[in-house]
Protein backbone atom coordinates (compact mmCIF):
# COMPACT_ATOMS: atom_id res chain seq x y z
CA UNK A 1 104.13 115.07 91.87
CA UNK A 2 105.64 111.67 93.56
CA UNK A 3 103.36 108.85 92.28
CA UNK A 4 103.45 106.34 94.93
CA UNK A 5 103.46 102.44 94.60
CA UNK A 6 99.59 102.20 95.98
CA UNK A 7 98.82 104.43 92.35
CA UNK A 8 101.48 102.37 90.19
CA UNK A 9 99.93 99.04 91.55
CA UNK A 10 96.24 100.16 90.73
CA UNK A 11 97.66 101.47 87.13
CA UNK A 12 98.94 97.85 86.71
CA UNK A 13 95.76 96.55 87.59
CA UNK A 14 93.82 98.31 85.11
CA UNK A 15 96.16 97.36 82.26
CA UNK A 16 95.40 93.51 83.33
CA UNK A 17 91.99 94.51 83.29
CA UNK A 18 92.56 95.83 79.52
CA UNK A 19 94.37 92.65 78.24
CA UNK A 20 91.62 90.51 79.65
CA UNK A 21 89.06 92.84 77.79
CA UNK A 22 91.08 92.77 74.60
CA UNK A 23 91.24 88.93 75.23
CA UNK A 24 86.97 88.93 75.43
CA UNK A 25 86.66 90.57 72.15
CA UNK A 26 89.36 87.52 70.21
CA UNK A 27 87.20 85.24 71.65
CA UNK A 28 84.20 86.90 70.81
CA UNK A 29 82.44 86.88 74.30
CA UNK A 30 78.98 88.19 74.88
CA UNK A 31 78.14 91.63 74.88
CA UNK A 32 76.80 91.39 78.79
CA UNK A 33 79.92 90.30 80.03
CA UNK A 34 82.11 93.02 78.00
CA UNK A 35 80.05 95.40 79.12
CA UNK A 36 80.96 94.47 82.82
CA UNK A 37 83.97 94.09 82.43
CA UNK A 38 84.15 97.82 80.54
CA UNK A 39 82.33 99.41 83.24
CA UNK A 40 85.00 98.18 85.73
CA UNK A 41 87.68 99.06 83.92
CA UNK A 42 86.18 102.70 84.20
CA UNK A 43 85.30 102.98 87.88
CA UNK A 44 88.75 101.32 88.72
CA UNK A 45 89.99 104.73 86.54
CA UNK A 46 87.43 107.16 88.47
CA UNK A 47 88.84 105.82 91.42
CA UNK A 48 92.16 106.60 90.14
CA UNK A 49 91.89 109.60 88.94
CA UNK A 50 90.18 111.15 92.42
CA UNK A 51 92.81 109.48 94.37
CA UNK A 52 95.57 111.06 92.62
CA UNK A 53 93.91 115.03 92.67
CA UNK A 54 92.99 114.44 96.18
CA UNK A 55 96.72 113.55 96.91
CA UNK A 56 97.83 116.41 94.82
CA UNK A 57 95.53 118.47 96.27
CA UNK A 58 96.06 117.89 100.04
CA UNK A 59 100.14 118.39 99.15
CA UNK A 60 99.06 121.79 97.46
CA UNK A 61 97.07 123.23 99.87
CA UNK A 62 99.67 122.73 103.01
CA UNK A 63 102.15 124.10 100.45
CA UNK A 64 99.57 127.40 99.96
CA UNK A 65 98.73 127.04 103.64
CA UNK A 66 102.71 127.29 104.61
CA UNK A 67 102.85 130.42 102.45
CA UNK A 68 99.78 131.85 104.11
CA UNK A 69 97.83 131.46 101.04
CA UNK A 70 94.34 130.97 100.03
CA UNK A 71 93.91 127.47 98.69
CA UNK A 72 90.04 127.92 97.64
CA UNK A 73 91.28 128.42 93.92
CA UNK A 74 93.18 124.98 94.34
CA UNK A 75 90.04 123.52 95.59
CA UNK A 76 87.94 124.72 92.60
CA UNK A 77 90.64 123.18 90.12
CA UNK A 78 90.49 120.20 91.99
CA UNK A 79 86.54 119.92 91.35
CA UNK A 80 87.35 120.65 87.74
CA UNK A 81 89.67 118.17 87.58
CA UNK A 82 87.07 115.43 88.91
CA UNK A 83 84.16 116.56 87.11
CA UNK A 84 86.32 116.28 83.64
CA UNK A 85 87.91 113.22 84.01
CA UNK A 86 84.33 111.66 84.26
């Protein structure tokens, strides 16, 4: 699958995000504000993650759809997919 530059940039994002975590613990910041920060770094993931198998998942079912194929199994993976990652 093509990655495109919306994913990349987001991907770039969360490594920032990372840094300025790994920065928080050297400087020993309170626990309420790594926590935050933590739990932002994970949604901005979630977020990821379902935008990238929904793109994959639209491009595989108009491939399945151009080969007059059911894509209901590609839906179901896709759902796996989601529910894992979280």
């Amino acid at each position: 699958m093509i990655y495109d530059k919306k994913i990349t940039n987001r991907m770039k994002r969360i490594e920032g995000q990372l840094r300025g975590l790994l920065k928080m613990l050297d400087e020993e910041k309170e626990c309420r504000e790594v926590v935050t920060q933590l739990s932002a770094v994970r949604n901005a993931l979630d977020r990821t993650a379902a935008l990238i198998v929904s793109s994959n998942l639209e491009q595989c079912i108009r491939e399945q759809e151009d080969k007059g194929e059911s894509s209901e199994d590609l839906i179901q993976e896709a759902v796996d997919l989601l529910v894992r990652s979280r």
